[in-house]
PDB file of N, CA and C in Angstrom:
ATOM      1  N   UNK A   1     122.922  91.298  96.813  1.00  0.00           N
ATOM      2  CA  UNK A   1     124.333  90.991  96.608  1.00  0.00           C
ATOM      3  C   UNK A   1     124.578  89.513  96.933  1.00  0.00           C
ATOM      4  N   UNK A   2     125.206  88.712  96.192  1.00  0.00           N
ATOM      5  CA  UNK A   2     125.630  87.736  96.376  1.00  0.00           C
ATOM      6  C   UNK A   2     126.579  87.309  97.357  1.00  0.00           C
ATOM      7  N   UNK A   3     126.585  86.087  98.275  1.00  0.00           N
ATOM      8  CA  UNK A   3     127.967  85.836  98.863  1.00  0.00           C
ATOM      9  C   UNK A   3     128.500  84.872  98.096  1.00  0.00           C
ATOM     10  N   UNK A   4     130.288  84.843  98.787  1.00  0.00           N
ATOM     11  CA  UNK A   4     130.927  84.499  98.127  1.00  0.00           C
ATOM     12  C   UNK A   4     130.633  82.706  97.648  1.00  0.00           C
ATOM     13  N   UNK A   5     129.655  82.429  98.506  1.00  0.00           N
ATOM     14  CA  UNK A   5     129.578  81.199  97.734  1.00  0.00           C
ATOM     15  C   UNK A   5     127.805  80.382  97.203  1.00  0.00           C
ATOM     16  N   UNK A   6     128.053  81.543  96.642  1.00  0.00           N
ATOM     17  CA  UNK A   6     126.228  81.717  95.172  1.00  0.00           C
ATOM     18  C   UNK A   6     127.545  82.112  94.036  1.00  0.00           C
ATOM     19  N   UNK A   7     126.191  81.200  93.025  1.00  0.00           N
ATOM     20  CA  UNK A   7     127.101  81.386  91.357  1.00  0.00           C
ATOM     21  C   UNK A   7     126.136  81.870  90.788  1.00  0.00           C
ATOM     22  N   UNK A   8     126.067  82.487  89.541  1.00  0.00           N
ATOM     23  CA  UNK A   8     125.134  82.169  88.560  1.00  0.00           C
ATOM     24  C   UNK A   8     124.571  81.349  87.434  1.00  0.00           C
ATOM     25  N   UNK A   9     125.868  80.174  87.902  1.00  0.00           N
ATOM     26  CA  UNK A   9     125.683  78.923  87.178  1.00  0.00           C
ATOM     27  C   UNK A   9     124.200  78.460  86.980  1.00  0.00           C
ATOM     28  N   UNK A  10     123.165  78.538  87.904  1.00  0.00           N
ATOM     29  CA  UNK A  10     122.036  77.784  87.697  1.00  0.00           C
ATOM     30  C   UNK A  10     121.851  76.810  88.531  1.00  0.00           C
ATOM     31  N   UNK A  11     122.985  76.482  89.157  1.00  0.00           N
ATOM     32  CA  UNK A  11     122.395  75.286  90.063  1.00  0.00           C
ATOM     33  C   UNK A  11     122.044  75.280  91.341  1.00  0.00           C
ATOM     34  N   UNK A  12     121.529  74.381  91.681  1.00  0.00           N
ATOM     35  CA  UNK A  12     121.084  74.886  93.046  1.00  0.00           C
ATOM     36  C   UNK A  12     121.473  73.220  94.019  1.00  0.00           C
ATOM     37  N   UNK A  13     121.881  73.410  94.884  1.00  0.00           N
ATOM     38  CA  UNK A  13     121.137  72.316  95.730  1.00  0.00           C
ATOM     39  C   UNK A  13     120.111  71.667  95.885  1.00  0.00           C
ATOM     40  N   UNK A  14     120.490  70.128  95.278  1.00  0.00           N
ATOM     41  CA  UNK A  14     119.220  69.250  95.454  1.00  0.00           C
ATOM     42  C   UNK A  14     118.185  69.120  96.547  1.00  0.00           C
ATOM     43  N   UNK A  15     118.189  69.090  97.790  1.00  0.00           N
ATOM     44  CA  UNK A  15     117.289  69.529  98.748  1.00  0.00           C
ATOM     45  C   UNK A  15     116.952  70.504  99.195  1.00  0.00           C
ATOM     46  N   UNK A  16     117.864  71.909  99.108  1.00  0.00           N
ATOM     47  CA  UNK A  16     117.332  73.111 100.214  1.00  0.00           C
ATOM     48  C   UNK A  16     116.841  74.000  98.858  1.00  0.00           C
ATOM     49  N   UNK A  17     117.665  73.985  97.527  1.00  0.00           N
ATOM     50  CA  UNK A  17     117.396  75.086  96.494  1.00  0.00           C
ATOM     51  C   UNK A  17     118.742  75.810  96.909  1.00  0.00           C
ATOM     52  N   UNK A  18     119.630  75.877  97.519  1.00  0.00           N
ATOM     53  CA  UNK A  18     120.626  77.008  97.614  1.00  0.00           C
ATOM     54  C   UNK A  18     121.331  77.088  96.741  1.00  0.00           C
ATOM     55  N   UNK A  19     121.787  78.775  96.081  1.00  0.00           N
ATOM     56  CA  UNK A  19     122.269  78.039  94.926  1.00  0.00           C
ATOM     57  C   UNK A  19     124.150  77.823  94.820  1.00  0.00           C
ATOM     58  N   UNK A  20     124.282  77.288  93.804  1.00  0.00           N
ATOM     59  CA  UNK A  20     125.922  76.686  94.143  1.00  0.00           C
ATOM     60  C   UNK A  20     126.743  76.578  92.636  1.00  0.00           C
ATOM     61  N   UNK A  21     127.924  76.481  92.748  1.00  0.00           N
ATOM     62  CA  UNK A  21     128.898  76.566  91.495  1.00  0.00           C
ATOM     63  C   UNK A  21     128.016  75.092  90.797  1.00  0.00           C
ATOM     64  N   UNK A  22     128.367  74.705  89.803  1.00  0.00           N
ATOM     65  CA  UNK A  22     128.063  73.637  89.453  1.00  0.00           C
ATOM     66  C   UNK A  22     129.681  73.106  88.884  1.00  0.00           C
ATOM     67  N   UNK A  23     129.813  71.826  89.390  1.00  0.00           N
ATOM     68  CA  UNK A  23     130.688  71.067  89.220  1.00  0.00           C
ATOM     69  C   UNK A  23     130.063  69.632  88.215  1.00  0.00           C
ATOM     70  N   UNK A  24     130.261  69.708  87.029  1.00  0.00           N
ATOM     71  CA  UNK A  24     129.952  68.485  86.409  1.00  0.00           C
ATOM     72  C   UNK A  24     130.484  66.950  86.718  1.00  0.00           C
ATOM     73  N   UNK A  25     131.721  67.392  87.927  1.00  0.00           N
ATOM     74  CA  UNK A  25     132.039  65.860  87.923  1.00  0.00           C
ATOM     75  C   UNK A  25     131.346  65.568  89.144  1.00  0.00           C
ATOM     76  N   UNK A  26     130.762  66.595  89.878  1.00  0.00           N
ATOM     77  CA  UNK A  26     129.212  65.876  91.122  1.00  0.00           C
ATOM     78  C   UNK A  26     128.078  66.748  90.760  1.00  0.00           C
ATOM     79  N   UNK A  27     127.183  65.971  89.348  1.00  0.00           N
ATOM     80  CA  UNK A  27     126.223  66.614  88.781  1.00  0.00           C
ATOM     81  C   UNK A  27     125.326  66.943  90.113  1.00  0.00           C
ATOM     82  N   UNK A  28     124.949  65.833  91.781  1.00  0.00           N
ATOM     83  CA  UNK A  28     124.177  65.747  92.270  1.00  0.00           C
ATOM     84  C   UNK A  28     124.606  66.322  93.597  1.00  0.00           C
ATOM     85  N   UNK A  29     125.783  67.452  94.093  1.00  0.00           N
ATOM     86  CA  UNK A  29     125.788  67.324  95.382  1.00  0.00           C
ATOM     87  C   UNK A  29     125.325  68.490  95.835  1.00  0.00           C
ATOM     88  N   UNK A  30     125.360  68.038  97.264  1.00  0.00           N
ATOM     89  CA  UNK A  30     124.432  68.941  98.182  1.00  0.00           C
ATOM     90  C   UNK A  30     125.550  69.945  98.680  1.00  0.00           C
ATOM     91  N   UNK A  31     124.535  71.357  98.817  1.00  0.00           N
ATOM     92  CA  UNK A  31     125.322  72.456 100.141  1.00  0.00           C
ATOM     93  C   UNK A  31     125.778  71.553 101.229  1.00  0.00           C
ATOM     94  N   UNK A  32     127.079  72.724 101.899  1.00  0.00           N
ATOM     95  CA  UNK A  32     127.303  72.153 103.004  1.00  0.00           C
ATOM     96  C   UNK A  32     126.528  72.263 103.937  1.00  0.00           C
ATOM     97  N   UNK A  33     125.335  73.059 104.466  1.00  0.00           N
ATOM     98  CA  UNK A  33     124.772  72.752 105.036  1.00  0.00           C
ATOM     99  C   UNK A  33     123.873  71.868 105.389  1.00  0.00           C
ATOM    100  N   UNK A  34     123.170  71.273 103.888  1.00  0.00           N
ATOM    101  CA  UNK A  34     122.890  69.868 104.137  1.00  0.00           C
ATOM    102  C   UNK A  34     123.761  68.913 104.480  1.00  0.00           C
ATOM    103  N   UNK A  35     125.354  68.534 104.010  1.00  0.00           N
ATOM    104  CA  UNK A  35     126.036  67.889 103.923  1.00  0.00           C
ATOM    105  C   UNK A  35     126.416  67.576 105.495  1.00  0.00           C
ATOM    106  N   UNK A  36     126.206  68.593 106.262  1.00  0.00           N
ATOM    107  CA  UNK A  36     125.969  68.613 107.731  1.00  0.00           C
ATOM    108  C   UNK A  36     124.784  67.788 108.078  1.00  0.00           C
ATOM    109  N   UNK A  37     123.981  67.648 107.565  1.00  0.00           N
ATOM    110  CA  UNK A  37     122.675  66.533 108.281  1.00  0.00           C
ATOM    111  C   UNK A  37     122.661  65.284 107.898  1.00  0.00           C
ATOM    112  N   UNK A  38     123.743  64.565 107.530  1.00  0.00           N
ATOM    113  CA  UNK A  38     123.907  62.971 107.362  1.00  0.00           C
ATOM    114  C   UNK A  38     123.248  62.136 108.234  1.00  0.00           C
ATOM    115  N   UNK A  39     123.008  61.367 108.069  1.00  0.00           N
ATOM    116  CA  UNK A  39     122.956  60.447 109.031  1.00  0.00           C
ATOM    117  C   UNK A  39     122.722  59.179 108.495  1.00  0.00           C
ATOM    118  N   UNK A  40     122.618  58.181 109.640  1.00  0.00           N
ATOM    119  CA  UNK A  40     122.097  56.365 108.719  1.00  0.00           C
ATOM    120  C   UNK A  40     120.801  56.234 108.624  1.00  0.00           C
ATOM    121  N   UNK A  41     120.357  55.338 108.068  1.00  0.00           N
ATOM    122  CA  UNK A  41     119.137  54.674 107.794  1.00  0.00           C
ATOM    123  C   UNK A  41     117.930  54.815 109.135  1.00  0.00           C
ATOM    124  N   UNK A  42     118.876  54.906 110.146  1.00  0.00           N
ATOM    125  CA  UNK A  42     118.000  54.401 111.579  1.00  0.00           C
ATOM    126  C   UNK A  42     117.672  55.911 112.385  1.00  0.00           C
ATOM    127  N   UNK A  43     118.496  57.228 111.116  1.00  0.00           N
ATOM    128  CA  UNK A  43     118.518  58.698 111.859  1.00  0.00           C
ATOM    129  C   UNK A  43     119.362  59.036 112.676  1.00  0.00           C
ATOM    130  N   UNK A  44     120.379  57.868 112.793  1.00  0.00           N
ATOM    131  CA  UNK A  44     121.776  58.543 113.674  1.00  0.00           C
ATOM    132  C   UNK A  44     122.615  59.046 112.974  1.00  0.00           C
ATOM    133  N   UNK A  45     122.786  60.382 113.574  1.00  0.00           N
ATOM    134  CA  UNK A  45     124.139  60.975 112.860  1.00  0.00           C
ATOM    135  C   UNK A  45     125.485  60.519 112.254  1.00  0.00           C
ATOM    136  N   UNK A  46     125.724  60.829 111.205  1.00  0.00           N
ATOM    137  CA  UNK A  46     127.175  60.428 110.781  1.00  0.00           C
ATOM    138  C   UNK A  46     127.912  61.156 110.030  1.00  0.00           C
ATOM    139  N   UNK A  47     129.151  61.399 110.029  1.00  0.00           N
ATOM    140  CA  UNK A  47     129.964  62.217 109.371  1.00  0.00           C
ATOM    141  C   UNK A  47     130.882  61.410 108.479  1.00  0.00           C
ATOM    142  N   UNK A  48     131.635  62.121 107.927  1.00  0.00           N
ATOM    143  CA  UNK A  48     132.703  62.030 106.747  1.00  0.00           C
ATOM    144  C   UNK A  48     134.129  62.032 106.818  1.00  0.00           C
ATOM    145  N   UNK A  49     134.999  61.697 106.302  1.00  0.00           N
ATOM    146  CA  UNK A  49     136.299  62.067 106.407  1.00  0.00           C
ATOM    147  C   UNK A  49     136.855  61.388 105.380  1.00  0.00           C
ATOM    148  N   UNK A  50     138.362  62.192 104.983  1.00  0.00           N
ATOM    149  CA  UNK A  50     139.633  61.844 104.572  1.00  0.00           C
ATOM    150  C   UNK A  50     140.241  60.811 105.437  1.00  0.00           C
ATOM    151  N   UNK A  51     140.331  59.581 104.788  1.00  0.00           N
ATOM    152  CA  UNK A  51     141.161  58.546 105.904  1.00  0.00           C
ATOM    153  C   UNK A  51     142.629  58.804 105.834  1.00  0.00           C
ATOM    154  N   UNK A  52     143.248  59.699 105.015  1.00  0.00           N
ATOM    155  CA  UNK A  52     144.641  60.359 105.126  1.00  0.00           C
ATOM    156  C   UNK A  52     144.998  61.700 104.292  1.00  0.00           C
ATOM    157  N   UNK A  53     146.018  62.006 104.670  1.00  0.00           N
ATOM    158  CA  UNK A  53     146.229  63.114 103.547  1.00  0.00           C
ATOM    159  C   UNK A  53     146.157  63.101 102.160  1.00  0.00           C
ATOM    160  N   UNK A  54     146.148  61.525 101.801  1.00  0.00           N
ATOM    161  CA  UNK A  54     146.714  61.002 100.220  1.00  0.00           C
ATOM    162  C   UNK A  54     145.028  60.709  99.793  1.00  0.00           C
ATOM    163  N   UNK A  55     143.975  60.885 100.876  1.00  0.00           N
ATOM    164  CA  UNK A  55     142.523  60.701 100.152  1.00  0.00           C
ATOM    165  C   UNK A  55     141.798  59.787 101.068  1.00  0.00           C
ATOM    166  N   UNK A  56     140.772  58.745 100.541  1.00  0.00           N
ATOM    167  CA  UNK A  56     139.812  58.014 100.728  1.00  0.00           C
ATOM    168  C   UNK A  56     138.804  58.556 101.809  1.00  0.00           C
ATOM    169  N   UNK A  57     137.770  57.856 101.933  1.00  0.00           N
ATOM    170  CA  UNK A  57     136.298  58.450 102.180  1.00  0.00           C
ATOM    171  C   UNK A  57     136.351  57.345 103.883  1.00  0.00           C
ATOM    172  N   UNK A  58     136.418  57.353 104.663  1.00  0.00           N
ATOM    173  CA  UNK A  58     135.402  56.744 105.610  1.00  0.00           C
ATOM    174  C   UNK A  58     134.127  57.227 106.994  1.00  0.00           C
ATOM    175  N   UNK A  59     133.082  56.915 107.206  1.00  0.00           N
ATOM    176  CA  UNK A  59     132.081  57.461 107.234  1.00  0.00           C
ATOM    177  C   UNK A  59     132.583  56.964 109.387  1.00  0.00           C
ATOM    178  N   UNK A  60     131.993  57.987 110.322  1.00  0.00           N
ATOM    179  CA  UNK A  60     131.923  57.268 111.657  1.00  0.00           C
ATOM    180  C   UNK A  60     130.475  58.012 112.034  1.00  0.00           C
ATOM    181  N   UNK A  61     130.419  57.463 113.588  1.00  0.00           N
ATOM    182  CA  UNK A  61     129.438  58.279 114.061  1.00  0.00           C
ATOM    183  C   UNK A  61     130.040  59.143 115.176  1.00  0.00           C
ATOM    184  N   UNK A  62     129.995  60.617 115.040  1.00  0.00           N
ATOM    185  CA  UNK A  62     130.533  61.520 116.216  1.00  0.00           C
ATOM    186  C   UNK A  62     130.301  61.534 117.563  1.00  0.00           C
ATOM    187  N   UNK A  63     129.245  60.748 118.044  1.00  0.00           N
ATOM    188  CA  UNK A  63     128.775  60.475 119.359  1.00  0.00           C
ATOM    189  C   UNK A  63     129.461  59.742 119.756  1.00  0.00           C
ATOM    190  N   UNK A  64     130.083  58.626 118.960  1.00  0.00           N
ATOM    191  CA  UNK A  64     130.977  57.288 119.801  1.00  0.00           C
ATOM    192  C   UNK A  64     132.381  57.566 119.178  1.00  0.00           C
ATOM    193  N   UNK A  65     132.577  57.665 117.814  1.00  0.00           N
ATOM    194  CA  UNK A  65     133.710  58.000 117.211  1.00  0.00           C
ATOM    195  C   UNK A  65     133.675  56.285 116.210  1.00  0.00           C
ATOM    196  N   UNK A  66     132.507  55.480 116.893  1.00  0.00           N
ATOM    197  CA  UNK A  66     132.678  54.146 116.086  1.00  0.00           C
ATOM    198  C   UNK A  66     132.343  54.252 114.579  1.00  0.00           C
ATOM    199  N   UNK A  67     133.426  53.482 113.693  1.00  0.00           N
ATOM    200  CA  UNK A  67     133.670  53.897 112.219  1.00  0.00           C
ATOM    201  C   UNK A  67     132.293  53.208 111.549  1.00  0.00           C
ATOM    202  N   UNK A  68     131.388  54.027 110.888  1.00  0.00           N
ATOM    203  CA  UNK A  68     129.956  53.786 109.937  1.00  0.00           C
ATOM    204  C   UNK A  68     130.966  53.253 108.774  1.00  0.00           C
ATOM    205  N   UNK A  69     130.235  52.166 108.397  1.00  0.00           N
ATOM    206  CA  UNK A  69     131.238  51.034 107.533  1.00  0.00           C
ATOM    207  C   UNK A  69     130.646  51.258 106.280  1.00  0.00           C
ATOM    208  N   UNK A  70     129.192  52.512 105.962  1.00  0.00           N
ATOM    209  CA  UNK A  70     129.216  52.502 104.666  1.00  0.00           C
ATOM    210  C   UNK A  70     129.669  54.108 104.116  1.00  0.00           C
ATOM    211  N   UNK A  71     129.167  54.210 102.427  1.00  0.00           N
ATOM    212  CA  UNK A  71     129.224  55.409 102.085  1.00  0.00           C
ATOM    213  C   UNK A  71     128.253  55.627 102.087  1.00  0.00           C
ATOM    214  N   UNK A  72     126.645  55.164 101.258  1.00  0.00           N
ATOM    215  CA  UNK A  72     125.389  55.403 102.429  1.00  0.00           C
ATOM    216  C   UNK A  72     125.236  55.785 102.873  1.00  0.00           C
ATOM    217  N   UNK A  73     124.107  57.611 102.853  1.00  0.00           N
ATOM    218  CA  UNK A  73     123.543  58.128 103.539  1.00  0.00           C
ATOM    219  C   UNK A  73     122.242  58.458 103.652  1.00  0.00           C
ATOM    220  N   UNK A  74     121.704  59.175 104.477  1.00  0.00           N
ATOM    221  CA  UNK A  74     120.364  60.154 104.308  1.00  0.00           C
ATOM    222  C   UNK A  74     120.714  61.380 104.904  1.00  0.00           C
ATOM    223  N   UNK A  75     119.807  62.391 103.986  1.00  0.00           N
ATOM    224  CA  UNK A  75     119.823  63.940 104.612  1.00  0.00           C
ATOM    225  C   UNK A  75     117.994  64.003 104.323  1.00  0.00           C
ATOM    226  N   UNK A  76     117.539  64.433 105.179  1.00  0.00           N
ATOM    227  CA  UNK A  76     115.889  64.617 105.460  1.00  0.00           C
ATOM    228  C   UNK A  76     115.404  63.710 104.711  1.00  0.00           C
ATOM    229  N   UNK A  77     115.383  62.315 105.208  1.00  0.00           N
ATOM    230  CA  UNK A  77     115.057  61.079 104.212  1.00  0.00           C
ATOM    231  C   UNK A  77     115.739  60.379 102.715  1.00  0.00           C
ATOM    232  N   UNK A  78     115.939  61.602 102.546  1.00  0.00           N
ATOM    233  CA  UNK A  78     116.384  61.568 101.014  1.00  0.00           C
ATOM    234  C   UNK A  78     117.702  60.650 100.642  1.00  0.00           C
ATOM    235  N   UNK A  79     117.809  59.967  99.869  1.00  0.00           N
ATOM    236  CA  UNK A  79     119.172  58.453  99.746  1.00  0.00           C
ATOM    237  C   UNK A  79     120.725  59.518  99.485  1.00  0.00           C
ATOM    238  N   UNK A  80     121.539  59.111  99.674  1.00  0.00           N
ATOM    239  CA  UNK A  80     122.871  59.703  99.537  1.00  0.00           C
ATOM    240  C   UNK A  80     123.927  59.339  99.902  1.00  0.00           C
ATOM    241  N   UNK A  81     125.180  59.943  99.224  1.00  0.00           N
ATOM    242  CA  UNK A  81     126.176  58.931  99.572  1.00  0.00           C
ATOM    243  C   UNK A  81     127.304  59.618  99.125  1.00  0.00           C
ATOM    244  N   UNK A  82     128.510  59.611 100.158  1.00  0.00           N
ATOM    245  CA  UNK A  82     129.380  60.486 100.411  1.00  0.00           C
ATOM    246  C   UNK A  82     130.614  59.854  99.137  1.00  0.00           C
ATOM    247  N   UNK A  83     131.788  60.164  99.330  1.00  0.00           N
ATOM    248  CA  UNK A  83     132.569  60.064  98.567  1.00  0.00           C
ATOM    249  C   UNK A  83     134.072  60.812  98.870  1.00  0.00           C
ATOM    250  N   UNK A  84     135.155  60.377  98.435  1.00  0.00           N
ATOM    251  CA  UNK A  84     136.152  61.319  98.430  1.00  0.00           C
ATOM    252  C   UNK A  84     136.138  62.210  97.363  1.00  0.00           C
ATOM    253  N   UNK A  85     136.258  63.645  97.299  1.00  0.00           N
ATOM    254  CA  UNK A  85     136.410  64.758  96.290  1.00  0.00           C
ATOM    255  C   UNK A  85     137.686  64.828  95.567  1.00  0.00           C
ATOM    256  N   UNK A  86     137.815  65.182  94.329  1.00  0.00           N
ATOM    257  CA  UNK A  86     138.986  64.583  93.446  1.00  0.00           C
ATOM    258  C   UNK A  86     140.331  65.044  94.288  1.00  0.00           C
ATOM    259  N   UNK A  87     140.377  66.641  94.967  1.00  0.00           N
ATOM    260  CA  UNK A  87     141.217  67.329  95.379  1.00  0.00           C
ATOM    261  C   UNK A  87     141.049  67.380  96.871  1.00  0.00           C
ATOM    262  N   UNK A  88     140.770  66.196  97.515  1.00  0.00           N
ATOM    263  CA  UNK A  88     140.595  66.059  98.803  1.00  0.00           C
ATOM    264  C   UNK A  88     139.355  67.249  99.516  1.00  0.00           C
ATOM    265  N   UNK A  89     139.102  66.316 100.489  1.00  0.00           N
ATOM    266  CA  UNK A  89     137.957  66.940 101.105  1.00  0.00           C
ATOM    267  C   UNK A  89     136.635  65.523 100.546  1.00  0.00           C
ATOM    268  N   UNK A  90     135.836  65.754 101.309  1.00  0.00           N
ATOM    269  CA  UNK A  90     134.870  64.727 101.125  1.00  0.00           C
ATOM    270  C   UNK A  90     133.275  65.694 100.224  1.00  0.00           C
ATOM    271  N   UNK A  91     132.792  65.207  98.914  1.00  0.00           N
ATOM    272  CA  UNK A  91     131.444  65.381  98.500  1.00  0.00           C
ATOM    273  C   UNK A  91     130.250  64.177  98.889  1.00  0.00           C
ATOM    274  N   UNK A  92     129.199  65.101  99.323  1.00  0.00           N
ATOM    275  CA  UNK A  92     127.578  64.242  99.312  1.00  0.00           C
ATOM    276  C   UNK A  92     127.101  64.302  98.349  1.00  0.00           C
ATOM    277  N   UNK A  93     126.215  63.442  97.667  1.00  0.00           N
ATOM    278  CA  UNK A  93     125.628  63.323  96.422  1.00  0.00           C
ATOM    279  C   UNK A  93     123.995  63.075  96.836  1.00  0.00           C
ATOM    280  N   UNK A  94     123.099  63.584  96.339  1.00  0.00           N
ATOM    281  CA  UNK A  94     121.944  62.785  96.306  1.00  0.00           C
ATOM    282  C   UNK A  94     121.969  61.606  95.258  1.00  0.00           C
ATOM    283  N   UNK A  95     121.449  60.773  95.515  1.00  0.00           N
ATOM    284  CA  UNK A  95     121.341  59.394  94.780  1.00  0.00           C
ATOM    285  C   UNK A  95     120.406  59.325  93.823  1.00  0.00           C
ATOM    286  N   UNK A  96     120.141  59.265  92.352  1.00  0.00           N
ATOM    287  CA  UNK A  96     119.152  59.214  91.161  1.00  0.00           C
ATOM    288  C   UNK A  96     117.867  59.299  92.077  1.00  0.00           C
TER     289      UNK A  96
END
């Protein structure tokens, strides 16, 4: 039995295989459970956010709360990079 969030669309998550709705306007993004393992270049954690109710993307690190100044990420090495989602809420992308 499926849960409520498996499709039979076909797609899956670019790193784990899980599978997921497919949204053509983020041909490349990841489950949230990857979307949970961000981090920078150097392997420190970083998260995502809505900088208001009205949208935009800015990235911090949860240990200090100091704001990560890119969209630039990694999830298990792999390049990526966050974004604001058309209808608020933030998407990860793997990168080509």
């Amino acid at each position: 039995m499926q849960n409520s969030f498996e499709s039979n669309s076909g797609y899956q998550c670019p790193l784990c295989g899980a599978a997921l709705t497919l949204f053509e306007r983020y041909p490349r993004y990841v489950c949230q459970a990857c979307a949970a393992k961000t981090c920078d270049a150097s392997g420190r954690r970083v998260e995502f956010r809505n900088l208001s109710f009205t949208g935009g993307c800015e990235g911090y690190y949860p240990d200090s709360g100091e704001i990560y100044p890119l969209q630039d990420c990694f999830i298990d090495g792999r390049a990526c990079f966050a974004d604001e989602a058309r209808f608020g809420g933030i998407v990860v992308q793997v990168r080509n």
